[in-house]
Protein backbone atom coordinates (compact mmCIF):
# COMPACT_ATOMS: atom_id res chain seq x y z
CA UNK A 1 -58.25 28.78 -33.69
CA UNK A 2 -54.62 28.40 -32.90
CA UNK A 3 -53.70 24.25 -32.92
CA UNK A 4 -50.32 22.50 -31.93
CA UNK A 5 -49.35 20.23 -34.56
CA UNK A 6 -48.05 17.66 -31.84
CA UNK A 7 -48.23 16.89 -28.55
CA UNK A 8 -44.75 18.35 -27.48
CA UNK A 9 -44.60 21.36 -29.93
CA UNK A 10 -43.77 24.58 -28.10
CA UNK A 11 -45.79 27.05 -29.89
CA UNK A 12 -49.51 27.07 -31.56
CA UNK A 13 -49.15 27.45 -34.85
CA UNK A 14 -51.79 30.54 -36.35
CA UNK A 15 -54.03 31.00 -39.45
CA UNK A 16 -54.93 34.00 -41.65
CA UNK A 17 -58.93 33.90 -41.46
CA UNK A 18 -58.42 35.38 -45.18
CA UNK A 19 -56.03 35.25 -48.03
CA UNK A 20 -53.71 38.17 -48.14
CA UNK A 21 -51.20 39.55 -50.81
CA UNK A 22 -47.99 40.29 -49.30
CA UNK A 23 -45.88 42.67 -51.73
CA UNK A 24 -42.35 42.69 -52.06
CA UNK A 25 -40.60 44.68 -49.06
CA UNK A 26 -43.96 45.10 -47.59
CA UNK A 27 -45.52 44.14 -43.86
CA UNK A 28 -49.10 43.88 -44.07
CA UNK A 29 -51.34 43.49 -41.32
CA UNK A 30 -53.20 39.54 -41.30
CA UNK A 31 -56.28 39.38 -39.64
CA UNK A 32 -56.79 35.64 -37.41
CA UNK A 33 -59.92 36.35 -36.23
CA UNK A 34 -59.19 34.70 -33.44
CA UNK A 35 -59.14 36.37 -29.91
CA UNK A 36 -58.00 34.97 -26.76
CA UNK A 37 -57.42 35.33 -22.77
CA UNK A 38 -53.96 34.79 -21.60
CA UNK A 39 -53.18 33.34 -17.86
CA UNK A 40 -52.42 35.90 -15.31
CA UNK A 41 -48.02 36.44 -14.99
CA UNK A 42 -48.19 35.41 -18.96
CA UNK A 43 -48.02 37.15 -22.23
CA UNK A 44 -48.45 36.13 -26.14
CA UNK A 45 -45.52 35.90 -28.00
CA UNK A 46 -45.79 35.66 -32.15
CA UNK A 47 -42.69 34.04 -33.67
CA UNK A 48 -42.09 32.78 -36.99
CA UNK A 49 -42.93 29.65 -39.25
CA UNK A 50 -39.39 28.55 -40.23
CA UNK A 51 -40.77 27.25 -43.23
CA UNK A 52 -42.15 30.68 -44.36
CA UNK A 53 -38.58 31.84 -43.69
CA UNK A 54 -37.04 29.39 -45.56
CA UNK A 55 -38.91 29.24 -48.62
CA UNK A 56 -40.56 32.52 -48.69
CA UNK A 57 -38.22 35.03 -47.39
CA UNK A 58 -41.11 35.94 -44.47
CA UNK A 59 -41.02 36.70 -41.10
CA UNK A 60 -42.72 38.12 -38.40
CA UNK A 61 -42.74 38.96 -34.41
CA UNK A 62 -44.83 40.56 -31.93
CA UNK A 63 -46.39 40.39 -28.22
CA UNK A 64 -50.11 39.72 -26.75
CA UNK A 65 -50.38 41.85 -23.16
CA UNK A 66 -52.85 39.38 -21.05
CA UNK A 67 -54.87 42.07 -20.39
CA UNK A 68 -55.79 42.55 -24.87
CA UNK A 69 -59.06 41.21 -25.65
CA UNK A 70 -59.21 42.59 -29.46
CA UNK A 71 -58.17 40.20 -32.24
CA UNK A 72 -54.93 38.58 -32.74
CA UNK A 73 -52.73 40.35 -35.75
CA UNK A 74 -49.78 39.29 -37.22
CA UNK A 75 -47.49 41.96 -39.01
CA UNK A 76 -45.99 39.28 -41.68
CA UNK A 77 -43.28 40.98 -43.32
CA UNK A 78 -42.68 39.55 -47.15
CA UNK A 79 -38.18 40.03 -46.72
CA UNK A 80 -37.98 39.27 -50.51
CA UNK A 81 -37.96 41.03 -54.11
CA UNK A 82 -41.43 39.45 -55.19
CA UNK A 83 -44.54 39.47 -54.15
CA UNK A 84 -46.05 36.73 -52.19
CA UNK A 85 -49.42 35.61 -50.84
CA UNK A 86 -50.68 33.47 -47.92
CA UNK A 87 -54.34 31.60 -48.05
CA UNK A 88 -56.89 30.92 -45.89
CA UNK A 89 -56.25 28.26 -43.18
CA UNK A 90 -51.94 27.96 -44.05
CA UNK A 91 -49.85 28.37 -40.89
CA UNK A 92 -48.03 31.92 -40.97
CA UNK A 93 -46.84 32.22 -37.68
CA UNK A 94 -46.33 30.57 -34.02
CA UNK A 95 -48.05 31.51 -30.50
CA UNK A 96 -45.80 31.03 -27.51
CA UNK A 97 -47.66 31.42 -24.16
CA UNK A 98 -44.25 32.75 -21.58
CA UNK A 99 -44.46 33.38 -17.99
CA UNK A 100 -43.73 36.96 -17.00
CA UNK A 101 -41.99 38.58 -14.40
CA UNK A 102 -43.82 41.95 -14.10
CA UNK A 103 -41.48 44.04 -12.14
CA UNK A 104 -40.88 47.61 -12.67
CA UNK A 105 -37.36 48.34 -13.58
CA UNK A 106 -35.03 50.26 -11.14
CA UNK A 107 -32.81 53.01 -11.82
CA UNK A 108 -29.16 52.87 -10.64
CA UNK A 109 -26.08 55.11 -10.45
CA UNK A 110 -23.96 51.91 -11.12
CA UNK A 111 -24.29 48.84 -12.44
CA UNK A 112 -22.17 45.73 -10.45
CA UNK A 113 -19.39 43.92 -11.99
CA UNK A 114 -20.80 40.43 -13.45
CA UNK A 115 -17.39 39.24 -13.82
CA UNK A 116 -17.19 37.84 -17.40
């Protein structure tokens, strides 16, 4: 399950529900075994630990559609020269529930000035 580890956090931090080796340059696949359902007008969006970052060289993004029922994967990519691993129950990455404006986009001869 996906916890906050304060009230005012912005993001849930995640789990592996296994240890995983992570070699050097790679980007394996973590399982979470967690699923969820997302609020209509949101979406899922993975982000980085900035401790992994920091100490580990890791790092990791993705998106959760409201409408995906399957588990909840996290491509953690291992940035450095050695191998690494990640246990059972450590954080490895953030959930940030956004709104979302779903709005197909429009296609234009020309685009207005903005002025900058």
């Amino acid at each position: 399950m996906a916890t906050k580890g304060s009230a005012k956090a912005a993001g849930h931090d995640i789990y592996p529900n296994e240890g995983t080796d992570l070699p050097a340059r790679g980007q394996p696949v973590v399982g979470t075994g967690m699923a969820l359902r997302l609020p209509n007008n949101t979406y899922g969006r993975i982000g980085p630990r900035s401790n992994l970052a920091v100490k580990h060289q890791m790092t990791n993004a993705g998106v959760i559609d409201a409408n995906y029922r399957g588990e909840v994967m996290v491509v953690l990519a291992n940035l450095g020269d050695q191998p690494d691993q990640v246990q059972k129950g450590e954080r490895i990455a953030q959930l940030f529930i956004e709104n979302i404006h779903n709005r197909e986009p429009q296609e234009v001869t020309q685009l207005d000035d903005p002025k900058r």
